[in-house]
C-alpha atoms as a PDB file:
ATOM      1  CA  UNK A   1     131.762  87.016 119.693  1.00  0.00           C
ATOM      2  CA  UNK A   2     135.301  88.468 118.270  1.00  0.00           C
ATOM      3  CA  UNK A   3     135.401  91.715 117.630  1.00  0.00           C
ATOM      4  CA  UNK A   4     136.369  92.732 114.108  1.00  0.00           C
ATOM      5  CA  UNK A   5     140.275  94.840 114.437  1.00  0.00           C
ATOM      6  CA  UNK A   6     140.827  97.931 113.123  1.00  0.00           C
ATOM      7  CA  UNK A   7     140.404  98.871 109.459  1.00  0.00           C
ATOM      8  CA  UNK A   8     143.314  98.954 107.904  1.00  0.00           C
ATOM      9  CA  UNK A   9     144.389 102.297 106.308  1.00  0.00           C
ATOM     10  CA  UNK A  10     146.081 103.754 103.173  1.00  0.00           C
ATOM     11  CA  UNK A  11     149.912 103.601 105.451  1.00  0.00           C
ATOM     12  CA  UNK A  12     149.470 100.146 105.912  1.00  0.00           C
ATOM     13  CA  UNK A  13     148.363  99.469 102.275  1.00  0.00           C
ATOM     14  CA  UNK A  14     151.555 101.311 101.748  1.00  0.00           C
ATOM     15  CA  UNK A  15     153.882  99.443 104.022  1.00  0.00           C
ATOM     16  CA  UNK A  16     152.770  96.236 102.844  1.00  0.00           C
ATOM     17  CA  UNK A  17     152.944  97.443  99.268  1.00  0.00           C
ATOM     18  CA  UNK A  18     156.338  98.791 100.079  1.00  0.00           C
ATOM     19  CA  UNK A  19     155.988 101.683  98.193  1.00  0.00           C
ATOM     20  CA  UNK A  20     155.259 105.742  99.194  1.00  0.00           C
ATOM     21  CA  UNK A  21     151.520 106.444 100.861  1.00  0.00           C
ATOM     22  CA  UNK A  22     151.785 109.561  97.596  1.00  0.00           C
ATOM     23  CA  UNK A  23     151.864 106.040  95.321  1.00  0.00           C
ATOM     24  CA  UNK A  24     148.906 104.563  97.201  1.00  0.00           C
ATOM     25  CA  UNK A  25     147.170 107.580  96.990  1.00  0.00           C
ATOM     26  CA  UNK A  26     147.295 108.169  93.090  1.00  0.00           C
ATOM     27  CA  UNK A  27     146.610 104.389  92.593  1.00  0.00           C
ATOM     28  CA  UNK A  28     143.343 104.623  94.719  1.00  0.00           C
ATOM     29  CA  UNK A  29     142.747 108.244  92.572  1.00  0.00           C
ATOM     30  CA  UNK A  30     143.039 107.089  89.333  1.00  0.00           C
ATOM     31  CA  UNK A  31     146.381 109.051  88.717  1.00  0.00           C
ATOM     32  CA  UNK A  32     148.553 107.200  86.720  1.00  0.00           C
ATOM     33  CA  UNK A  33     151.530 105.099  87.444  1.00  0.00           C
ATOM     34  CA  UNK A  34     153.779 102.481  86.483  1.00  0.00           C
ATOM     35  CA  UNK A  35     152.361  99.484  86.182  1.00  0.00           C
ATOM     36  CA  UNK A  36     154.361  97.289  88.458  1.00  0.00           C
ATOM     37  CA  UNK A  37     153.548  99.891  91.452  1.00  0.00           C
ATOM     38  CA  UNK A  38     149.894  99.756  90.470  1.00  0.00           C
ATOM     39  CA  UNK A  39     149.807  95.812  90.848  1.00  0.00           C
ATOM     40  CA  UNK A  40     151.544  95.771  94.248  1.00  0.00           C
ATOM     41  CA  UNK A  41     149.363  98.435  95.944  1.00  0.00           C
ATOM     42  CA  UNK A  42     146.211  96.734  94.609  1.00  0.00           C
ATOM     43  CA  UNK A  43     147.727  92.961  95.606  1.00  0.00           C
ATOM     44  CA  UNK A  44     148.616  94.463  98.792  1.00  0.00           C
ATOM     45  CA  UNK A  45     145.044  96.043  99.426  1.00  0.00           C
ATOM     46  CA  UNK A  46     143.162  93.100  98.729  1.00  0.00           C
ATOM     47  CA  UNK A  47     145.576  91.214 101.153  1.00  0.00           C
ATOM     48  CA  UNK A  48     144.501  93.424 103.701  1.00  0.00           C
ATOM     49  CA  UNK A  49     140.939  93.949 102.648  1.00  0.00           C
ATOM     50  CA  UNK A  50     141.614  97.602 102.251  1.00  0.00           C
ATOM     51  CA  UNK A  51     138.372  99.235 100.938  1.00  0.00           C
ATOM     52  CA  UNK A  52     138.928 102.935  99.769  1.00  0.00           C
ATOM     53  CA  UNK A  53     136.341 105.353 101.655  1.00  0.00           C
ATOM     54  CA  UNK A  54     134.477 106.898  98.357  1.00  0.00           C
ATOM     55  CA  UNK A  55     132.078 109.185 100.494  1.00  0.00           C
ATOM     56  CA  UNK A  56     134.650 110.376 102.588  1.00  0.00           C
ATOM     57  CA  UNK A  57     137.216 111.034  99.124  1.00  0.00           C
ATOM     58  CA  UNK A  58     133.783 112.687  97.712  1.00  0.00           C
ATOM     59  CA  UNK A  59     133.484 115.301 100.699  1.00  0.00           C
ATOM     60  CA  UNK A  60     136.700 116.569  99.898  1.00  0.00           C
ATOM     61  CA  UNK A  61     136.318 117.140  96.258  1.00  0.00           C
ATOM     62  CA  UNK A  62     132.820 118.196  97.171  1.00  0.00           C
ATOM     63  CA  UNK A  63     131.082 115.704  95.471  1.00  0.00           C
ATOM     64  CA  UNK A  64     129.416 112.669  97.521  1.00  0.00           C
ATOM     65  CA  UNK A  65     128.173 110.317  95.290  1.00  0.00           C
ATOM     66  CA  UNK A  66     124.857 110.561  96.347  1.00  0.00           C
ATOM     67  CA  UNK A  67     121.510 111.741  94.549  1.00  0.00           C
ATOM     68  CA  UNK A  68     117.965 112.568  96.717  1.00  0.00           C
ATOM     69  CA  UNK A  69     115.061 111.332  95.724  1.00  0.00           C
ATOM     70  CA  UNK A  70     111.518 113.097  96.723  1.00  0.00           C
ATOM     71  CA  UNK A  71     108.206 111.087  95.939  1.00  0.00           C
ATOM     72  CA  UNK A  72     104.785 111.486  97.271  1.00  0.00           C
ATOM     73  CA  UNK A  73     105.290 107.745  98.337  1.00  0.00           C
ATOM     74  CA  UNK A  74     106.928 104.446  97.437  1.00  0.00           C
ATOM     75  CA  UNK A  75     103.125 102.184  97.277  1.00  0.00           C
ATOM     76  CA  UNK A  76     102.374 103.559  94.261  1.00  0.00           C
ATOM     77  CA  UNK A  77     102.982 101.239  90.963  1.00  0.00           C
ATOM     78  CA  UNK A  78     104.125 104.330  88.965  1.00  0.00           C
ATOM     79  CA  UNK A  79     106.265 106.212  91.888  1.00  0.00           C
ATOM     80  CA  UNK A  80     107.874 102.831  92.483  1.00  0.00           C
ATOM     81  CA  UNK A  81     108.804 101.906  89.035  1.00  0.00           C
ATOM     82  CA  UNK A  82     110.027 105.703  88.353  1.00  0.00           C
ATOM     83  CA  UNK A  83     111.847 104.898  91.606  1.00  0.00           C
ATOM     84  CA  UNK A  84     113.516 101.866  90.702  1.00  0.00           C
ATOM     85  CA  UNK A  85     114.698 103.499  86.945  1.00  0.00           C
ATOM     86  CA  UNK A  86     115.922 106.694  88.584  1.00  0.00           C
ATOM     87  CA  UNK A  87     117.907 104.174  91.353  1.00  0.00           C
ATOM     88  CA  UNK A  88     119.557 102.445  88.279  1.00  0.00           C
ATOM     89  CA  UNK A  89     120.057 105.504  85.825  1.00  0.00           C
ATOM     90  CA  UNK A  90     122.708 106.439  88.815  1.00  0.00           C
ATOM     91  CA  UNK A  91     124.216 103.191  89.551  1.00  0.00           C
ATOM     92  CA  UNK A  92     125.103 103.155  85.956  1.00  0.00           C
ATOM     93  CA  UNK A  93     127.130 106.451  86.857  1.00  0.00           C
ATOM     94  CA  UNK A  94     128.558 104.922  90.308  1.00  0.00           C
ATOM     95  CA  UNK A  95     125.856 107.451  92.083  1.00  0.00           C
ATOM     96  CA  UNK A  96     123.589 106.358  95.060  1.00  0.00           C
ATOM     97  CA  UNK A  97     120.112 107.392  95.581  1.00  0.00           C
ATOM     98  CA  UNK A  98     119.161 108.731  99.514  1.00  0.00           C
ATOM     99  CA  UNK A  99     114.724 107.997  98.959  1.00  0.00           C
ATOM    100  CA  UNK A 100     112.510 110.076 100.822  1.00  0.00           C
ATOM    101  CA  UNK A 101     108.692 110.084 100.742  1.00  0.00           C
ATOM    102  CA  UNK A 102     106.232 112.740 102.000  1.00  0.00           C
ATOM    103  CA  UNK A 103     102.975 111.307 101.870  1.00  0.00           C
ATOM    104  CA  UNK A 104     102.194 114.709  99.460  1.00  0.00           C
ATOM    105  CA  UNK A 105     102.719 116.899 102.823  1.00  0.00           C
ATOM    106  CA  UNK A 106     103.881 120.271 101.419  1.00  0.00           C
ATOM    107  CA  UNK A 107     105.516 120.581 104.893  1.00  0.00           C
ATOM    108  CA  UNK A 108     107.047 117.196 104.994  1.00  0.00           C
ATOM    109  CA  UNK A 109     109.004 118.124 101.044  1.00  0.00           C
ATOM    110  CA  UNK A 110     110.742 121.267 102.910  1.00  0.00           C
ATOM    111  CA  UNK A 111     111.676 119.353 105.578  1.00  0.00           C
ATOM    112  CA  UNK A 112     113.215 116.580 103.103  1.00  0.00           C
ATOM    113  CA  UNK A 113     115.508 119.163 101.343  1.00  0.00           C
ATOM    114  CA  UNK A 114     116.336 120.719 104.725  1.00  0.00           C
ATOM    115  CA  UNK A 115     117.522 116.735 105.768  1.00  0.00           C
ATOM    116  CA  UNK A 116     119.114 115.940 102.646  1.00  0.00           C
ATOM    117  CA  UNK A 117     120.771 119.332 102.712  1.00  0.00           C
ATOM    118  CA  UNK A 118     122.940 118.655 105.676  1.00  0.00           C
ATOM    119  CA  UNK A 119     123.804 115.088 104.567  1.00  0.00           C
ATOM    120  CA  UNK A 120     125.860 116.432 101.463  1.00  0.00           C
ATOM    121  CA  UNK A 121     123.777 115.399  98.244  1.00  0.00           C
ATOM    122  CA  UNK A 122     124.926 116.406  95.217  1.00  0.00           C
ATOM    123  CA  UNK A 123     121.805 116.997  93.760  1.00  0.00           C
ATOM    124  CA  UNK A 124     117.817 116.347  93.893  1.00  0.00           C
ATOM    125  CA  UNK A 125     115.129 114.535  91.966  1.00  0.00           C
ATOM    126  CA  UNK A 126     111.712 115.755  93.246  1.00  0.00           C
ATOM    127  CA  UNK A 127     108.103 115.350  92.183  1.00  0.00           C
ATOM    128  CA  UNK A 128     106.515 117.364  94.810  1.00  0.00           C
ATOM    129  CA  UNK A 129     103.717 119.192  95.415  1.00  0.00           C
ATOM    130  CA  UNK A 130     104.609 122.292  97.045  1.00  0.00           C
ATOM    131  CA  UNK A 131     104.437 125.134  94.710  1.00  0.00           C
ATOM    132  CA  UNK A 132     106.956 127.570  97.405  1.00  0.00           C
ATOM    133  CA  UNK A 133     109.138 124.863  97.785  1.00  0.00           C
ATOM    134  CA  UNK A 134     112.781 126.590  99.029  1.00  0.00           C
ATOM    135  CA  UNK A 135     116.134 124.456  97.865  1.00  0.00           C
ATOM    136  CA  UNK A 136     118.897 125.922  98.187  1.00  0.00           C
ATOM    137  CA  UNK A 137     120.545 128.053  94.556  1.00  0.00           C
ATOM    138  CA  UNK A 138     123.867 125.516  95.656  1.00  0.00           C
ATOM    139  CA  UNK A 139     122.129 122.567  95.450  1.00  0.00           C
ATOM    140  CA  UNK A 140     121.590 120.990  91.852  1.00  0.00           C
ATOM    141  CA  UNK A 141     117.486 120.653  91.488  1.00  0.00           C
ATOM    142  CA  UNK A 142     115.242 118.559  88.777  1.00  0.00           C
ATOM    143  CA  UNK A 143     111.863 118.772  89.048  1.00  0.00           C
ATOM    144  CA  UNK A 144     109.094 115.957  87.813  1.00  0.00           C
ATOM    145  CA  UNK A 145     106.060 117.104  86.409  1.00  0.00           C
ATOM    146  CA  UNK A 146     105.785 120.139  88.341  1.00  0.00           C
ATOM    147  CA  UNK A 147     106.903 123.533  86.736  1.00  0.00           C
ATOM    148  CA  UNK A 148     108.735 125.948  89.375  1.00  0.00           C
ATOM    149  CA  UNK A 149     110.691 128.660  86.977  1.00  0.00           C
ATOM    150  CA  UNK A 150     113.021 128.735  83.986  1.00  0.00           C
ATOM    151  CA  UNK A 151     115.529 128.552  86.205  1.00  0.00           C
ATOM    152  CA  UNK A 152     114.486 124.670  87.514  1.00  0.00           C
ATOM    153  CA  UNK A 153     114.603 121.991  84.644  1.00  0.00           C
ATOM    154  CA  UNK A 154     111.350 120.597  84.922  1.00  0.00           C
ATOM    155  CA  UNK A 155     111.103 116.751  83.103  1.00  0.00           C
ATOM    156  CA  UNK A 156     107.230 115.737  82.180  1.00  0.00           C
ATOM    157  CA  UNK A 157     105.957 113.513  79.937  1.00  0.00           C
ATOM    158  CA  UNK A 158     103.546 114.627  76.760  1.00  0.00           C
ATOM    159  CA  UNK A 159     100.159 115.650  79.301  1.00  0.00           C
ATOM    160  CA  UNK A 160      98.330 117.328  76.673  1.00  0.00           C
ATOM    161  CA  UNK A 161      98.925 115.012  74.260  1.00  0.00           C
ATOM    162  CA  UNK A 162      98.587 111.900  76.175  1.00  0.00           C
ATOM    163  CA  UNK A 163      94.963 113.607  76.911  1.00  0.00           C
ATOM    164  CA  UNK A 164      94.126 114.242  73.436  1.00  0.00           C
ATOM    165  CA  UNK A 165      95.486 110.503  72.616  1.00  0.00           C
ATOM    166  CA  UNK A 166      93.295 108.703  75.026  1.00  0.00           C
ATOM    167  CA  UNK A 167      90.159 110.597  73.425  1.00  0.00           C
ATOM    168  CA  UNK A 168      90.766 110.515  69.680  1.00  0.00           C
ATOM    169  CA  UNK A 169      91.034 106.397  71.066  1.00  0.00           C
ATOM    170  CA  UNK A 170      88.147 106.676  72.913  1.00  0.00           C
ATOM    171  CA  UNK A 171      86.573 107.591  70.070  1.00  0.00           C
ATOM    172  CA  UNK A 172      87.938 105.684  67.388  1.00  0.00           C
ATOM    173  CA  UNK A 173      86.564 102.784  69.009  1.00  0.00           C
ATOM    174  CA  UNK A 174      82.769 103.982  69.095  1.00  0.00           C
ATOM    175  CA  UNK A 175      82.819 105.760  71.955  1.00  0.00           C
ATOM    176  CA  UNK A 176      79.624 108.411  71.742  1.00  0.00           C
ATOM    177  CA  UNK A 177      79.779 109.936  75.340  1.00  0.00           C
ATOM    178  CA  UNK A 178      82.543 110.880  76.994  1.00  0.00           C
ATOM    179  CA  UNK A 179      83.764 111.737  80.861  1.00  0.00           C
ATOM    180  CA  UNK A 180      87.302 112.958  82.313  1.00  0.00           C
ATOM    181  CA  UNK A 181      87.162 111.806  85.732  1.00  0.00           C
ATOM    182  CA  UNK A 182      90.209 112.513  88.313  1.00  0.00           C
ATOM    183  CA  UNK A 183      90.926 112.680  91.641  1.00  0.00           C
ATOM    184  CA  UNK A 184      94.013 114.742  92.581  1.00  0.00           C
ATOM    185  CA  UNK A 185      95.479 117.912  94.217  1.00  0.00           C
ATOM    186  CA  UNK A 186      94.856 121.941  93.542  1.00  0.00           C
ATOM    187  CA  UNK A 187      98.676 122.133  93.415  1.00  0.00           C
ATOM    188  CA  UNK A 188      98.808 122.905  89.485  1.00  0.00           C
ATOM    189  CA  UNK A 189     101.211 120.476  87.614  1.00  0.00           C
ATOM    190  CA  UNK A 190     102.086 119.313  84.362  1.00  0.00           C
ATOM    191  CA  UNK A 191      99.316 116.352  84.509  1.00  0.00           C
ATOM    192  CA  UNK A 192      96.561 119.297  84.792  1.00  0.00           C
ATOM    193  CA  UNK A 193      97.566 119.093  80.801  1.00  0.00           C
ATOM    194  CA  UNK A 194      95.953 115.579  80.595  1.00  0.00           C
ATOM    195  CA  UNK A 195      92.462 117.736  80.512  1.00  0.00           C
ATOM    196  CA  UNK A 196      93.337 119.954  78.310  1.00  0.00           C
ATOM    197  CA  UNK A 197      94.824 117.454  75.740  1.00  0.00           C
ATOM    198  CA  UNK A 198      91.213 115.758  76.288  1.00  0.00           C
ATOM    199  CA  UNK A 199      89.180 118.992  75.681  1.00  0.00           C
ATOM    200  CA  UNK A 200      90.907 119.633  72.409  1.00  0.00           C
ATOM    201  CA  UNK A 201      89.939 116.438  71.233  1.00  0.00           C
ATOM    202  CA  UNK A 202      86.532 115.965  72.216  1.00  0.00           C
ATOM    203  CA  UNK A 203      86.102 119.955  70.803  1.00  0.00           C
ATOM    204  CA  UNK A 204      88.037 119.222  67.490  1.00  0.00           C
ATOM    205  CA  UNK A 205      85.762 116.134  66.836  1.00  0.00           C
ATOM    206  CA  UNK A 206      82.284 118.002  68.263  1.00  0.00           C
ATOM    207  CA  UNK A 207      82.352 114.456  71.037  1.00  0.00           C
ATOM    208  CA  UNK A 208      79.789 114.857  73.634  1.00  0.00           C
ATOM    209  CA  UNK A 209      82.043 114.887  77.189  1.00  0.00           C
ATOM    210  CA  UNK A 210      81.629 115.324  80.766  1.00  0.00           C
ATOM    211  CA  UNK A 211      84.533 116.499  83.494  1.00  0.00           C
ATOM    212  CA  UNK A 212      84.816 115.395  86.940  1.00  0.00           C
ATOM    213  CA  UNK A 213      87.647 116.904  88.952  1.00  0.00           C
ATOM    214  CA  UNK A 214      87.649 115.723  92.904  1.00  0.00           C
ATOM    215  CA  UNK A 215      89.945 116.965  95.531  1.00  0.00           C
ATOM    216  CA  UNK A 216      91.658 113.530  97.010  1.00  0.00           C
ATOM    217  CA  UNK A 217      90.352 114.882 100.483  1.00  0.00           C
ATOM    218  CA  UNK A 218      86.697 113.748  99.003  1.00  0.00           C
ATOM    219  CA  UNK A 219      87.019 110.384  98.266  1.00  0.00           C
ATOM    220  CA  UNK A 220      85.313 108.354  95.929  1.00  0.00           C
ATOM    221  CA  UNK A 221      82.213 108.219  97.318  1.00  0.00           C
ATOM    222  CA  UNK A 222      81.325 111.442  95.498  1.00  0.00           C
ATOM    223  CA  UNK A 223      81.824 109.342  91.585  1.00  0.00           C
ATOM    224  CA  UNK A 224      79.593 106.933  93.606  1.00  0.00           C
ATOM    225  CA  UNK A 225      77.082 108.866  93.862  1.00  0.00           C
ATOM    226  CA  UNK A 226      77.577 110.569  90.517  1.00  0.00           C
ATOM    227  CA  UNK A 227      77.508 107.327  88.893  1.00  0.00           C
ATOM    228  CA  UNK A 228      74.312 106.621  90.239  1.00  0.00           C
ATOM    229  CA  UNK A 229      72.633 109.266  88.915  1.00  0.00           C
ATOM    230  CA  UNK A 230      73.922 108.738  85.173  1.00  0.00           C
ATOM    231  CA  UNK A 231      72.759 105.009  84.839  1.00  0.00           C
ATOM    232  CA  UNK A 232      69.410 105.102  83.035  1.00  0.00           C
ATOM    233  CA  UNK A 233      67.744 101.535  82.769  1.00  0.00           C
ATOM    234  CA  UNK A 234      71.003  99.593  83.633  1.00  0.00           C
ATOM    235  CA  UNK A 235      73.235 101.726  80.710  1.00  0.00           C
ATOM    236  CA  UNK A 236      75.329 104.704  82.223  1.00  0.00           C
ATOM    237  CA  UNK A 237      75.096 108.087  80.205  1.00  0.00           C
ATOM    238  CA  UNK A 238      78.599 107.537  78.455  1.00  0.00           C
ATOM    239  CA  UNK A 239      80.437 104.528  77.051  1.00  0.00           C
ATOM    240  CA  UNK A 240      83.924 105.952  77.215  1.00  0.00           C
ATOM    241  CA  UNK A 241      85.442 106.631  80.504  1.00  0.00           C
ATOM    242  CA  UNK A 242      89.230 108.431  80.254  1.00  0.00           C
ATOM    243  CA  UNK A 243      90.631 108.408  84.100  1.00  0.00           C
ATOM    244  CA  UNK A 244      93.839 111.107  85.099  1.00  0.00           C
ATOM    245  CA  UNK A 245      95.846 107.804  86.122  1.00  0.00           C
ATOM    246  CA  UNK A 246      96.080 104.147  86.060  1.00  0.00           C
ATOM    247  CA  UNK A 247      95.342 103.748  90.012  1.00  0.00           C
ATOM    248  CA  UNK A 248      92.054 105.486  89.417  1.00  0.00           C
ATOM    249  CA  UNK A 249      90.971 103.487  86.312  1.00  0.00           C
ATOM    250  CA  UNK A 250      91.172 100.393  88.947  1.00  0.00           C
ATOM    251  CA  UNK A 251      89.242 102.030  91.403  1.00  0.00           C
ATOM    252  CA  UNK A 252      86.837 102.964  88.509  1.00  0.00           C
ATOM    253  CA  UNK A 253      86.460  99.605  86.612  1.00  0.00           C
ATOM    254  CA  UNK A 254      85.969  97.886  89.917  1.00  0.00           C
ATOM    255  CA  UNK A 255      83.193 100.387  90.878  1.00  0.00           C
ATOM    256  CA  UNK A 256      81.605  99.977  87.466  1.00  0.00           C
ATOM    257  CA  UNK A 257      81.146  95.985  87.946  1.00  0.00           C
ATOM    258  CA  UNK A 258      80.091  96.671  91.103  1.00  0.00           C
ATOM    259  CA  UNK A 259      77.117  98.029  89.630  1.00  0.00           C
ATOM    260  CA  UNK A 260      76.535  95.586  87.102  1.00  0.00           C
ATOM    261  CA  UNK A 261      78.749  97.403  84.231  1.00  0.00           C
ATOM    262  CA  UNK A 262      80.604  95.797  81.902  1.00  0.00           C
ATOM    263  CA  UNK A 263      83.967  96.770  81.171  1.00  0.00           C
ATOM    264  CA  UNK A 264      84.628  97.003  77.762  1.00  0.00           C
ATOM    265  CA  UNK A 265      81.196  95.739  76.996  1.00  0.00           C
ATOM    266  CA  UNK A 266      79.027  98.674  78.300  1.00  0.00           C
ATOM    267  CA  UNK A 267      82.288 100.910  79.458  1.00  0.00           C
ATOM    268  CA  UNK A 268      85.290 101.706  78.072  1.00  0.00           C
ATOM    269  CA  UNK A 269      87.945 102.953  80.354  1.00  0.00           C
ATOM    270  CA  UNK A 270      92.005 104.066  79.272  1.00  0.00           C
ATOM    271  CA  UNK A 271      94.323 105.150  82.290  1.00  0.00           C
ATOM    272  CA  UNK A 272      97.438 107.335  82.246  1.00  0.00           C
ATOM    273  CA  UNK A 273     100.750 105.346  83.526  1.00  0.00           C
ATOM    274  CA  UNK A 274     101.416 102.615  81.840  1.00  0.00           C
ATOM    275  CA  UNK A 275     101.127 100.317  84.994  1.00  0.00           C
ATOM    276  CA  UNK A 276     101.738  96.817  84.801  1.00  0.00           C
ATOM    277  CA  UNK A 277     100.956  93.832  87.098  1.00  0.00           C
ATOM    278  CA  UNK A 278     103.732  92.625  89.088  1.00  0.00           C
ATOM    279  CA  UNK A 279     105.948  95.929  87.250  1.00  0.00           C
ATOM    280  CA  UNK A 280     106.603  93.413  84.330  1.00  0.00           C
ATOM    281  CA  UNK A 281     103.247  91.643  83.070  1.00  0.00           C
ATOM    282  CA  UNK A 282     100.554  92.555  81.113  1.00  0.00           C
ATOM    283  CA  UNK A 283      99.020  96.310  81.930  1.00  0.00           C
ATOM    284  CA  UNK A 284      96.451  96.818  84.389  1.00  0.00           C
ATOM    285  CA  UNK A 285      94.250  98.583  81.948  1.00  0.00           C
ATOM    286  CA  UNK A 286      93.730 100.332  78.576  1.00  0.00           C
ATOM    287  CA  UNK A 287      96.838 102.761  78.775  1.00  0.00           C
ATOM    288  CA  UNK A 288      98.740 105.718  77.849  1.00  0.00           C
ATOM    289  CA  UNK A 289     101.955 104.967  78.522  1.00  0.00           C
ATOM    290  CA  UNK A 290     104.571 107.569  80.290  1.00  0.00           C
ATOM    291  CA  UNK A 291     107.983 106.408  79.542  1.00  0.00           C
ATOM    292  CA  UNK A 292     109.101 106.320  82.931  1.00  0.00           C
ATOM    293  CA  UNK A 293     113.371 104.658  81.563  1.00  0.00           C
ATOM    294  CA  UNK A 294     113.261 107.628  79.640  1.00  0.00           C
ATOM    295  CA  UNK A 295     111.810 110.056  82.641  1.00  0.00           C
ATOM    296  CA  UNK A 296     114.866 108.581  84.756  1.00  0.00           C
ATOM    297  CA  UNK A 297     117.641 108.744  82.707  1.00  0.00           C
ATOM    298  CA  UNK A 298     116.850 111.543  81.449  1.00  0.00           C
ATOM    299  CA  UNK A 299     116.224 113.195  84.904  1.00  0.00           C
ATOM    300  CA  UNK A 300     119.662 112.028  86.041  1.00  0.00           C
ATOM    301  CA  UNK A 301     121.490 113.615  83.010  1.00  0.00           C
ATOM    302  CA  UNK A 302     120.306 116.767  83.381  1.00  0.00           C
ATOM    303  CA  UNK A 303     120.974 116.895  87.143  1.00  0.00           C
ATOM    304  CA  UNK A 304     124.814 115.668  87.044  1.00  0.00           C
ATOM    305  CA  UNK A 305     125.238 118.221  83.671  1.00  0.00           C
ATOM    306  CA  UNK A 306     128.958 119.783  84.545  1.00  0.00           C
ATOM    307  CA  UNK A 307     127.459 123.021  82.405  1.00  0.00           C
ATOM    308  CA  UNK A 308     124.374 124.100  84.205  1.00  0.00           C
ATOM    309  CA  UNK A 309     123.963 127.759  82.637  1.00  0.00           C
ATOM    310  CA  UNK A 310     122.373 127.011  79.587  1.00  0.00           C
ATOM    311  CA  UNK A 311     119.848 124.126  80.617  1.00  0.00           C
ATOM    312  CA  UNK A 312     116.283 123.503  79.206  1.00  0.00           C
ATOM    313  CA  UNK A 313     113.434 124.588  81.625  1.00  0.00           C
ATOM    314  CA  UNK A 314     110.721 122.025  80.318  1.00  0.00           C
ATOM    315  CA  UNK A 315     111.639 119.110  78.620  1.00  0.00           C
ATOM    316  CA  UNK A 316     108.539 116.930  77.425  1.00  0.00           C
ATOM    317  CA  UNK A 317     108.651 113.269  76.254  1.00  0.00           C
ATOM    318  CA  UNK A 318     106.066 111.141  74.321  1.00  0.00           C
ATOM    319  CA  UNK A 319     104.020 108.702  75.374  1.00  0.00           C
ATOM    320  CA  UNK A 320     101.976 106.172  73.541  1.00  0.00           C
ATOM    321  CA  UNK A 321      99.079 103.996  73.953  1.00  0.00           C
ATOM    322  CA  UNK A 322      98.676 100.914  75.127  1.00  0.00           C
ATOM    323  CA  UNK A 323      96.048  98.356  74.842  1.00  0.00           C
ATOM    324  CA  UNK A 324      95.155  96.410  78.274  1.00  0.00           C
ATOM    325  CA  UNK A 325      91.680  94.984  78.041  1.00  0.00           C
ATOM    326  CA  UNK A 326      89.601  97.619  78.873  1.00  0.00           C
ATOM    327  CA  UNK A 327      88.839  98.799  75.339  1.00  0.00           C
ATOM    328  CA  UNK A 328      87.177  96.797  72.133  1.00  0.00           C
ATOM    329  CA  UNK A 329      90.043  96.724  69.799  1.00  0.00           C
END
């Protein structure tokens, strides 16, 4: 095997170049020069396959070039496709993205920023679920869809609306009975809105509805079960099912054949993503959709604003719904 030789540095970029190292290092800096000097350091770089070191130039203006990312976990369809957005929102501004995931361990987010603290970030995305989370005042913080204090921009799509969307739907398409059905944390959060939005509906238009809330340490056996005891000869107790998330929907509408239902025939079900199969096809059910491009970029702007003293606490974008087979339009 032979060994690669040294890297060559900015002197011998220089000496090739035959020019000062003070004209290498304005050309690699984007100071201007004349345009004949510019030409020979650049010729003379790519002769020696001179590659200029933009992590260590960011440590000494205090700026890396790099962005963390904190997610619950990269499986699911929604964290992974507000994953890959955020990703490109920042290569589109020469930034990299450092990922970490904490399974939802409140423990495991402080240890992230504590990691990502000593490798030099300029800044953090999270959607987290640790309401005493600690980052450091120096370190630029956004927050996803979980409100901390005026002084942490918190981005979130339209909750309550999206809630009082998928009902007034529900309903428009001769739904009688209602039920809210999630599965989820006791961390509160911007999606707790996704009830509310649902209530108001269902209240403003006298609907029937049922709520069931389960802790995700209970499973689904416990909707099982609840199912069971609202199916009265072969036809469950409501027609219109409104789940917290698209991931749950599936869970749901594959539980409901399960038993014989028939989704949209006896059941109609709308999620809360905007998930698609494959992160491009056709979505995985009835929808409201959570403009996750919009989440990123707009995410991203707020973190790398110069001007931080006069920044928006909550910023909420709309959503829309979505049509995806699980409804009779």
């Amino acid at each position: 095997m032979k060994r690669k030789s040294s890297a060559p540095t900015m002197k011998d970029v220089a000496r090739e170049a035959g020019v000062a190292l003070g004209t290498v290092s304005k050309v690699f800096n984007g100071i201007p020069v004349g345009e004949s000097y510019r030409l020979r350091v650049e010729q003379a770089a790519a002769k020696l396959g001179y590659q200029v070191n933009s992590y260590a130039r960011g440590l000494k203006a205090n700026k890396t070039g790099t962005v963390a990312l904190i997610l619950p976990n990269a499986y699911d369809p929604f964290f992974a496709a507000l994953a890959d957005n955020i990703c490109q929102a920042l290569a589109r501004r020469g930034c990299r993205m450092l990922l970490t995931v904490t399974g939802s361990d409140p423990d495991a987010e402080q240890r992230c920023i504590r990691m990502v603290e000593q490798n030099k970030v300029d800044g953090i995305i999270g959607l987290t679920y640790n309401p005493a989370l600690e980052v450091p005042a120096a370190i630029p913080f956004v927050s996803i869809d979980r409100y901390f204090s005026p002084a942490v921009p918190c981005v979130a799509s339209d909750n309550f609306g999206g809630g009082q969307l998928a009902a007034e739907k529900l309903l428009e398409l001769g739904c009688k009975k209602l039920l809210f059905f999630r599965i989820g944390t006791d961390v509160p959060g911007e999606p707790d809105k996704r009830l509310s939005g649902f209530q108001a509906a269902c209240q403003l238009h006298q609907a029937e509805h049922t709520v069931l809330i389960l802790n995700d340490r209970e499973g689904f056996e416990p909707f099982r079960t609840f199912l069971g005891e609202h199916i009265r000869g072969g036809k469950p107790d409501f027609d219109g099912i409104f789940c917290n998330t698209d991931r749950l929907a599936h869970h749901v509408i594959c539980m409901l054949q399960e038993l014989g239902l028939a989704v949209p025939g006896d059941v109609q079900v709308i999620g809360f993503d905007g998930v698609r199969y494959f992160g491009y096809d056709g979505y995985v059910c009835s929808t409201i959709v959570q403009p996750v491009a919009q989440l990123a970029e707009t995410s991203v702007n707020i973190l790398l604003e110069e001007d931080r003293s006069n920044l928006p606490s909550l910023i909420c974008l709309p959503v829309a719904y979505a049509a995806g087979g699980t409804t009779r339009e």
